[in-house]
C-alpha atoms as a PDB file:
ATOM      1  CA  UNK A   1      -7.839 -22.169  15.021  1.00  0.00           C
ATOM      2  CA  UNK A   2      -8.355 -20.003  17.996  1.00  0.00           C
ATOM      3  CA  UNK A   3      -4.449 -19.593  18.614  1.00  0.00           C
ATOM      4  CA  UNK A   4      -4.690 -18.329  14.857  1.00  0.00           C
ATOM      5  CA  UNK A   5      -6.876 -16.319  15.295  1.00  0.00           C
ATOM      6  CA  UNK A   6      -5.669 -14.687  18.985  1.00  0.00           C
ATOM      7  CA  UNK A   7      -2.538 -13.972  17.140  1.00  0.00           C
ATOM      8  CA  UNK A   8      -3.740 -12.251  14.056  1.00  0.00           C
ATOM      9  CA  UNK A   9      -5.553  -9.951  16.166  1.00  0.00           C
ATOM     10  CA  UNK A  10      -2.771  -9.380  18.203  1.00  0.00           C
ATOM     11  CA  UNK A  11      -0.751  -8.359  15.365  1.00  0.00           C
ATOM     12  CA  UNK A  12      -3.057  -5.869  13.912  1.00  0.00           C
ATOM     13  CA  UNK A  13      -3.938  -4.241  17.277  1.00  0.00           C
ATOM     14  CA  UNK A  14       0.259  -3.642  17.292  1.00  0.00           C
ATOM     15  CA  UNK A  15       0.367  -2.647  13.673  1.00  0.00           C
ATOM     16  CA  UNK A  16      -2.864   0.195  13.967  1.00  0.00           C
ATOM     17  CA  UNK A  17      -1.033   2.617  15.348  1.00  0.00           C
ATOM     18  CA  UNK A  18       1.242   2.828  12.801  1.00  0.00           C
ATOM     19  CA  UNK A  19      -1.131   1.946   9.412  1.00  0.00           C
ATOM     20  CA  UNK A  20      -2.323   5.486   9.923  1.00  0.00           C
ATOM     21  CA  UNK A  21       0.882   7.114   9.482  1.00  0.00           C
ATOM     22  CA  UNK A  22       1.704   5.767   6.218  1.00  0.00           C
ATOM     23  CA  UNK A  23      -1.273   4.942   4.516  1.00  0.00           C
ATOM     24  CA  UNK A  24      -0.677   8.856   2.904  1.00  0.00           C
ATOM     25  CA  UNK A  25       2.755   7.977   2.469  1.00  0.00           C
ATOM     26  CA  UNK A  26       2.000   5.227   0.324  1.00  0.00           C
ATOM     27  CA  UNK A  27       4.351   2.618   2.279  1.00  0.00           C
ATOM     28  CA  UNK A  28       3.571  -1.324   1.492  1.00  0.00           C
ATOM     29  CA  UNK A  29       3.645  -1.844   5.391  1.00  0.00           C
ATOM     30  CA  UNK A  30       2.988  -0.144   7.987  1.00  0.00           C
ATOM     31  CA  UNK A  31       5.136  -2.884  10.527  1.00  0.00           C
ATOM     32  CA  UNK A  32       6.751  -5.602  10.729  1.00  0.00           C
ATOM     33  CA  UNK A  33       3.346  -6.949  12.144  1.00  0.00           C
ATOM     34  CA  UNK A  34       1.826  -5.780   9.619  1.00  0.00           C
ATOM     35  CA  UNK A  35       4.387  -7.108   6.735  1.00  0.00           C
ATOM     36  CA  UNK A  36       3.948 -10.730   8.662  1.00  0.00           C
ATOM     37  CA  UNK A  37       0.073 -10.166   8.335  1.00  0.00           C
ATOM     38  CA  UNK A  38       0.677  -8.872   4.337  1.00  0.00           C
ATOM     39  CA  UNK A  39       2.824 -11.790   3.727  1.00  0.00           C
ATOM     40  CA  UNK A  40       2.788 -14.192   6.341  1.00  0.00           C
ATOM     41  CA  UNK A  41       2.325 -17.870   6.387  1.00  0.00           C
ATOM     42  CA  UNK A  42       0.593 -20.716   8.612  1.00  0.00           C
ATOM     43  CA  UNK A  43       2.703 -23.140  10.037  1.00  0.00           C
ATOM     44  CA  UNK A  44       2.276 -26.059  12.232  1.00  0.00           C
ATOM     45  CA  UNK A  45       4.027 -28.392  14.927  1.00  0.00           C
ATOM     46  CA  UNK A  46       3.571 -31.609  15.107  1.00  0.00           C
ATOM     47  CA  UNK A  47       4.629 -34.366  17.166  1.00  0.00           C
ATOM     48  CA  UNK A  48       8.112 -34.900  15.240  1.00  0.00           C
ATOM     49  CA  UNK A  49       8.828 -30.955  15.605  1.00  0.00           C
ATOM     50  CA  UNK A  50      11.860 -30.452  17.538  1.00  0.00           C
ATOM     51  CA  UNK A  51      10.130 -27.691  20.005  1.00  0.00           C
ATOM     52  CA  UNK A  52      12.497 -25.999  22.424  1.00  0.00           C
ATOM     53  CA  UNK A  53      11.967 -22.852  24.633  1.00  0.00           C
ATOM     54  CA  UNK A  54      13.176 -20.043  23.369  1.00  0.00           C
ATOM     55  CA  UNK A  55      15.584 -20.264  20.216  1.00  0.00           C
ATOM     56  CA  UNK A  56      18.107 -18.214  18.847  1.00  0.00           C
ATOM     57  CA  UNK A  57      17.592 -16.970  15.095  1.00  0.00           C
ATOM     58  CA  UNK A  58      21.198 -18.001  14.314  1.00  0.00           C
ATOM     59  CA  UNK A  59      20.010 -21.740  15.263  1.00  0.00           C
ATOM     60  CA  UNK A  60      16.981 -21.412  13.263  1.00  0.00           C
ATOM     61  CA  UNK A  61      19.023 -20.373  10.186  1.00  0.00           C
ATOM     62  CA  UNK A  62      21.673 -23.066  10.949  1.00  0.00           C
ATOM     63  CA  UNK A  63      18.890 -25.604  10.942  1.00  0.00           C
ATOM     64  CA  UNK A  64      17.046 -24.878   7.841  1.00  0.00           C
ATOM     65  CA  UNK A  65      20.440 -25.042   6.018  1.00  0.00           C
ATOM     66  CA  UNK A  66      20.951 -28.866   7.508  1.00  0.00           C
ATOM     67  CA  UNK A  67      17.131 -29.806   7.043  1.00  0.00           C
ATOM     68  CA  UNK A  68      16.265 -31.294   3.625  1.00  0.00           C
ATOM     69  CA  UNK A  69      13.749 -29.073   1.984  1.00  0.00           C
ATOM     70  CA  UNK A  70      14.388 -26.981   4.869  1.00  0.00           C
ATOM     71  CA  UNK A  71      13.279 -23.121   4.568  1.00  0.00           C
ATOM     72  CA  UNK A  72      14.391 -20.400   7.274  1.00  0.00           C
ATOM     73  CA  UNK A  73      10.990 -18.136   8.381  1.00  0.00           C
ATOM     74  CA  UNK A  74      10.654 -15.559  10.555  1.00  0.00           C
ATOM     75  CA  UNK A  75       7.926 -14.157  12.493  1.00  0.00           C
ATOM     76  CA  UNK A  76       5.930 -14.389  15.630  1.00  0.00           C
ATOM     77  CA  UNK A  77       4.059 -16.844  17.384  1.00  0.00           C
ATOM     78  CA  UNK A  78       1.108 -17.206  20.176  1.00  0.00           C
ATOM     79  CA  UNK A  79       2.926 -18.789  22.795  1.00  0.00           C
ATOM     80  CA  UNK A  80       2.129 -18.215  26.902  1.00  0.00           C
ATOM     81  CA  UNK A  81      -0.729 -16.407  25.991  1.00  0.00           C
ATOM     82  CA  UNK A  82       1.299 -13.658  24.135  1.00  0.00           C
ATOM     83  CA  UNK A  83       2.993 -12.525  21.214  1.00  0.00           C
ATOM     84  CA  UNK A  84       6.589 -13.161  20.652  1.00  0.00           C
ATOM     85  CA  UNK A  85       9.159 -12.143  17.526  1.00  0.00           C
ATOM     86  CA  UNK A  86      10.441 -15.571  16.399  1.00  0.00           C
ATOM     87  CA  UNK A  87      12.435 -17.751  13.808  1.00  0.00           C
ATOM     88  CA  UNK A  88      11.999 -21.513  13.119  1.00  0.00           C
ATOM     89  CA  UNK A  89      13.125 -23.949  10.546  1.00  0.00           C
ATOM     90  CA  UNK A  90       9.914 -25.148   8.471  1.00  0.00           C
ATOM     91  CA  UNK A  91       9.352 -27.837   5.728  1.00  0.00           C
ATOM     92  CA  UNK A  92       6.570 -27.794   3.735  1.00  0.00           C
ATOM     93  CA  UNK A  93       3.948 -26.392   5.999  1.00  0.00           C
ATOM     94  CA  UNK A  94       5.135 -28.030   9.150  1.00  0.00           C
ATOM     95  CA  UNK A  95       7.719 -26.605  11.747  1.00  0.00           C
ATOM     96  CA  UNK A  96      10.588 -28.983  12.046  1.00  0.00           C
ATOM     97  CA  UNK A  97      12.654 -27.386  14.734  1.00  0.00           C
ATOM     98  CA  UNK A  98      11.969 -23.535  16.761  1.00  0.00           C
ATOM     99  CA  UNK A  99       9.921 -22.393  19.864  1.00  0.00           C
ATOM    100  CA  UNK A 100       7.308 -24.348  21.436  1.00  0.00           C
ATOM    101  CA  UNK A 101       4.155 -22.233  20.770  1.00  0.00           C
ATOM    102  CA  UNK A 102       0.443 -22.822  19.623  1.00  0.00           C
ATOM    103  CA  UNK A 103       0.435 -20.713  16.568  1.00  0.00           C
ATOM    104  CA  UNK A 104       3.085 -19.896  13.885  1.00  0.00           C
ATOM    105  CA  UNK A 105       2.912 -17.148  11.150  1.00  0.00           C
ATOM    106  CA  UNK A 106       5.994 -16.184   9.258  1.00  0.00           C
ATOM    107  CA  UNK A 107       7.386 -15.685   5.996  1.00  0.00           C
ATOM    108  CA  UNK A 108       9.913 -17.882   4.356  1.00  0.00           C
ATOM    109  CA  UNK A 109      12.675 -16.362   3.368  1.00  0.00           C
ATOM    110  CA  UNK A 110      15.364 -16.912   1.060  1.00  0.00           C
ATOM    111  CA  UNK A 111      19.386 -17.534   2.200  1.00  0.00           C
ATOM    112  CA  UNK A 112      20.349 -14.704  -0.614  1.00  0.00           C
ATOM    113  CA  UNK A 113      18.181 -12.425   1.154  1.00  0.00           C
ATOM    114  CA  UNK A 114      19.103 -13.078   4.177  1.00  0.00           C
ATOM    115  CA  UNK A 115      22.586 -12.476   3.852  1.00  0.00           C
ATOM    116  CA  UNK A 116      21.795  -9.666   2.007  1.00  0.00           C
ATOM    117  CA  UNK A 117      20.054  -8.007   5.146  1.00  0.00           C
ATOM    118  CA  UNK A 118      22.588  -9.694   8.009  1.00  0.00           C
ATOM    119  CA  UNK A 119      25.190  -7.926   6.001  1.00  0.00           C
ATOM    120  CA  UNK A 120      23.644  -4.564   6.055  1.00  0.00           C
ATOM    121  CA  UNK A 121      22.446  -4.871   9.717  1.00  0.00           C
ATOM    122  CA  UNK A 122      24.875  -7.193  11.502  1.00  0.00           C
ATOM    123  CA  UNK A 123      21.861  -9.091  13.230  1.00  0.00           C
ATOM    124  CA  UNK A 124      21.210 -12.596  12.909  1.00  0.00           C
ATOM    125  CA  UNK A 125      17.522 -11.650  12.578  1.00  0.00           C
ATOM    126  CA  UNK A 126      16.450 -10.348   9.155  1.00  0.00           C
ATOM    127  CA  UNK A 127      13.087  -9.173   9.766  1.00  0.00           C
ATOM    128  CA  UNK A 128      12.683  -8.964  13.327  1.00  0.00           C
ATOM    129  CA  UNK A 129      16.222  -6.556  13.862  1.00  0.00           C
ATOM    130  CA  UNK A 130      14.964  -3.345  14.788  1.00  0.00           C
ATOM    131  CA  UNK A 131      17.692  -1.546  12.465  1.00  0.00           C
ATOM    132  CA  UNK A 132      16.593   1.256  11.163  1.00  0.00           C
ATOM    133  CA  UNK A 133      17.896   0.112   7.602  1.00  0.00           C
ATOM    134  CA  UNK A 134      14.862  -2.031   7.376  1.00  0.00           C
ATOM    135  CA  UNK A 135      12.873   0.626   6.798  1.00  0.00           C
ATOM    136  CA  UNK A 136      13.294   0.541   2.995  1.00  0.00           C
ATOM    137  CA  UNK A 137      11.204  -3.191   3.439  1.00  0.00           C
ATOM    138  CA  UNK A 138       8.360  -1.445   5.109  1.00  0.00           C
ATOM    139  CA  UNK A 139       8.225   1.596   2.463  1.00  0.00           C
ATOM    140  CA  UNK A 140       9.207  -0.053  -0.963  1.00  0.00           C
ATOM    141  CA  UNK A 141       8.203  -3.733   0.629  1.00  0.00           C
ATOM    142  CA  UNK A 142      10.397  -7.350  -0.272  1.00  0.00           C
ATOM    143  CA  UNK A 143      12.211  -7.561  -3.124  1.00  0.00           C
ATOM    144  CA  UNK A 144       9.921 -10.299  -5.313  1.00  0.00           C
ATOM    145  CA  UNK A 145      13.131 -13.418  -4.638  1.00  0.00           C
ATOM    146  CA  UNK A 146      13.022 -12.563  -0.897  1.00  0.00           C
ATOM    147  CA  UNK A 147      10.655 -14.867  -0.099  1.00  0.00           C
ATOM    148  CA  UNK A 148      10.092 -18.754  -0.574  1.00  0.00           C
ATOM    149  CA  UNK A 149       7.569 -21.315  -0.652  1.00  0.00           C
ATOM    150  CA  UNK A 150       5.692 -22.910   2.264  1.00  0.00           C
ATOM    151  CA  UNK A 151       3.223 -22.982   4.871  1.00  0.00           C
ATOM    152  CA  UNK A 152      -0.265 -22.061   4.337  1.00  0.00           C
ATOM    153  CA  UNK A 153      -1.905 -19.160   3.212  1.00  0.00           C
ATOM    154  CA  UNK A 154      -2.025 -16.256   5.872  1.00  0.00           C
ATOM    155  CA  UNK A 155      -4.322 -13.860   7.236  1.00  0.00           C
ATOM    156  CA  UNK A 156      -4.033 -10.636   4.247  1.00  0.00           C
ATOM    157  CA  UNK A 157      -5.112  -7.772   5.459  1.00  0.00           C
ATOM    158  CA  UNK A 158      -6.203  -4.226   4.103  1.00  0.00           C
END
Protein backbone atom coordinates (compact mmCIF):
# COMPACT_ATOMS: atom_id res chain seq x y z
CA UNK A 1 0.00 0.00 0.00
CA UNK A 2 2.88 2.32 0.37
CA UNK A 3 3.64 2.30 -3.53
CA UNK A 4 -0.16 3.44 -3.58
CA UNK A 5 0.12 5.71 -1.63
CA UNK A 6 3.80 7.32 -2.88
CA UNK A 7 2.06 7.61 -6.14
CA UNK A 8 -1.12 9.34 -5.26
CA UNK A 9 0.84 11.91 -3.65
CA UNK A 10 2.96 12.23 -6.40
CA UNK A 11 0.18 12.91 -8.63
CA UNK A 12 -1.45 15.59 -6.68
CA UNK A 13 1.82 17.43 -5.88
CA UNK A 14 1.99 17.54 -10.11
CA UNK A 15 -1.66 18.39 -10.46
CA UNK A 16 -1.58 21.59 -7.58
CA UNK A 17 -0.21 23.83 -9.63
CA UNK A 18 -2.67 23.69 -12.00
CA UNK A 19 -6.12 22.96 -9.67
CA UNK A 20 -5.77 26.63 -8.88
CA UNK A 21 -6.14 27.86 -12.26
CA UNK A 22 -9.32 26.31 -13.04
CA UNK A 23 -11.11 25.77 -10.05
CA UNK A 24 -12.83 29.52 -11.16
CA UNK A 25 -13.10 28.24 -14.47
CA UNK A 26 -15.18 25.52 -13.48
CA UNK A 27 -13.05 22.73 -15.44
CA UNK A 28 -13.73 18.88 -14.24
CA UNK A 29 -9.82 18.50 -14.11
CA UNK A 30 -7.31 20.36 -13.56
CA UNK A 31 -4.60 17.48 -15.28
CA UNK A 32 -4.24 14.61 -16.56
CA UNK A 33 -2.92 13.72 -12.98
CA UNK A 34 -5.54 14.96 -11.69
CA UNK A 35 -8.28 13.24 -14.19
CA UNK A 36 -6.25 9.76 -13.26
CA UNK A 37 -6.75 10.76 -9.49
CA UNK A 38 -10.76 11.82 -10.39
CA UNK A 39 -11.19 8.66 -12.20
CA UNK A 40 -8.50 6.37 -11.79
CA UNK A 41 -8.36 2.78 -10.90
CA UNK A 42 -6.11 0.23 -8.77
CA UNK A 43 -4.52 -2.36 -10.53
CA UNK A 44 -2.25 -5.13 -9.69
CA UNK A 45 0.59 -7.55 -11.06
CA UNK A 46 0.85 -10.68 -10.22
CA UNK A 47 3.04 -13.46 -10.88
CA UNK A 48 1.28 -14.46 -14.34
CA UNK A 49 1.54 -10.62 -15.50
CA UNK A 50 3.58 -10.39 -18.50
CA UNK A 51 5.88 -7.36 -17.01
CA UNK A 52 8.33 -5.87 -19.47
CA UNK A 53 10.42 -2.60 -19.23
CA UNK A 54 9.11 0.00 -20.80
CA UNK A 55 6.07 -0.61 -23.28
CA UNK A 56 4.73 1.08 -26.07
CA UNK A 57 0.93 2.24 -25.84
CA UNK A 58 0.32 0.77 -29.33
CA UNK A 59 1.35 -2.77 -27.68
CA UNK A 60 -0.78 -2.17 -24.79
CA UNK A 61 -3.81 -1.49 -27.05
CA UNK A 62 -2.85 -4.44 -29.34
CA UNK A 63 -2.89 -6.64 -26.28
CA UNK A 64 -6.08 -5.82 -24.64
CA UNK A 65 -7.76 -6.44 -28.06
CA UNK A 66 -6.13 -10.24 -28.07
CA UNK A 67 -6.71 -10.75 -24.18
CA UNK A 68 -10.11 -12.25 -23.27
CA UNK A 69 -11.93 -9.82 -21.09
CA UNK A 70 -9.09 -7.71 -21.87
CA UNK A 71 -9.56 -3.76 -21.23
CA UNK A 72 -6.90 -1.09 -22.55
CA UNK A 73 -6.01 1.59 -19.40
CA UNK A 74 -3.93 4.27 -19.28
CA UNK A 75 -2.15 6.05 -16.67
CA UNK A 76 0.91 6.16 -14.55
CA UNK A 77 2.66 4.01 -12.34
CA UNK A 78 5.35 4.09 -9.27
CA UNK A 79 8.09 2.41 -10.80
CA UNK A 80 12.14 3.22 -9.92
CA UNK A 81 11.05 5.31 -7.33
CA UNK A 82 9.19 7.74 -9.73
CA UNK A 83 6.30 8.56 -11.65
CA UNK A 84 5.91 7.49 -15.16
CA UNK A 85 2.86 8.09 -17.95
CA UNK A 86 1.89 4.50 -18.86
CA UNK A 87 -0.54 2.01 -20.68
CA UNK A 88 -1.12 -1.70 -19.83
CA UNK A 89 -3.57 -4.34 -20.76
CA UNK A 90 -5.73 -5.24 -17.51
CA UNK A 91 -8.41 -7.95 -16.74
CA UNK A 92 -10.51 -7.66 -14.05
CA UNK A 93 -8.40 -5.88 -11.53
CA UNK A 94 -5.15 -7.53 -12.41
CA UNK A 95 -2.50 -6.31 -15.04
CA UNK A 96 -2.01 -8.99 -17.60
CA UNK A 97 0.71 -7.55 -19.74
CA UNK A 98 2.58 -3.57 -19.44
CA UNK A 99 5.56 -2.09 -17.43
CA UNK A 100 7.09 -3.67 -14.55
CA UNK A 101 6.22 -1.23 -11.69
CA UNK A 102 4.95 -1.43 -7.98
CA UNK A 103 1.83 0.55 -8.33
CA UNK A 104 -0.77 0.96 -11.15
CA UNK A 105 -3.60 3.60 -11.40
CA UNK A 106 -5.40 4.14 -14.63
CA UNK A 107 -8.61 4.35 -16.19
CA UNK A 108 -10.08 1.82 -18.50
CA UNK A 109 -11.00 2.97 -21.46
CA UNK A 110 -13.18 2.03 -24.15
CA UNK A 111 -11.86 0.99 -28.02
CA UNK A 112 -14.73 3.59 -29.41
CA UNK A 113 -13.12 6.17 -27.46
CA UNK A 114 -10.04 5.52 -28.19
CA UNK A 115 -10.25 5.71 -31.73
CA UNK A 116 -12.22 8.52 -31.34
CA UNK A 117 -9.20 10.48 -29.69
CA UNK A 118 -6.19 8.62 -31.90
CA UNK A 119 -8.15 10.01 -34.77
CA UNK A 120 -8.26 13.52 -33.62
CA UNK A 121 -4.65 13.49 -32.26
CA UNK A 122 -2.69 10.97 -34.34
CA UNK A 123 -1.02 9.50 -31.07
CA UNK A 124 -1.25 6.08 -30.02
CA UNK A 125 -1.76 7.43 -26.48
CA UNK A 126 -5.27 8.72 -25.69
CA UNK A 127 -4.83 10.30 -22.47
CA UNK A 128 -1.30 10.69 -21.97
CA UNK A 129 -0.70 12.69 -25.74
CA UNK A 130 0.07 16.05 -24.83
CA UNK A 131 -2.20 17.44 -27.83
CA UNK A 132 -3.64 20.30 -27.11
CA UNK A 133 -7.10 18.88 -28.40
CA UNK A 134 -7.38 17.10 -25.15
CA UNK A 135 -8.13 19.94 -23.51
CA UNK A 136 -11.90 19.67 -24.05
CA UNK A 137 -11.42 16.22 -21.53
CA UNK A 138 -9.93 18.34 -18.85
CA UNK A 139 -12.67 21.28 -19.16
CA UNK A 140 -16.00 19.40 -20.07
CA UNK A 141 -14.33 15.92 -18.59
CA UNK A 142 -15.02 12.05 -20.38
CA UNK A 143 -17.79 11.52 -22.26
CA UNK A 144 -19.98 8.99 -19.74
CA UNK A 145 -19.08 5.55 -22.54
CA UNK A 146 -15.37 6.55 -22.40
CA UNK A 147 -14.60 4.56 -19.75
CA UNK A 148 -14.97 0.75 -18.76
CA UNK A 149 -15.06 -1.51 -15.96
CA UNK A 150 -12.17 -2.77 -13.80
CA UNK A 151 -9.67 -2.46 -11.25
CA UNK A 152 -10.37 -1.16 -7.92
CA UNK A 153 -11.65 1.87 -6.67
CA UNK A 154 -9.10 4.86 -6.79
CA UNK A 155 -7.90 7.55 -4.74
CA UNK A 156 -10.98 10.61 -5.51
CA UNK A 157 -9.91 13.62 -4.73
CA UNK A 158 -11.42 17.22 -4.11
Amino acid sequence: MVEEERLSAALGEAEAPFRTLVEDAAWAHASMEGLVLDLGRWWMAGPDSRLVEQIAFSVAASEAVRTPGGVYVEGFVWADGQVRAAAWCGVGTRVVYGPRADAYLGVPLAPRFCRRVQQRTGAAAVLMSKDSKLLPMLRDGLPPDAILAGGSPGPRHS
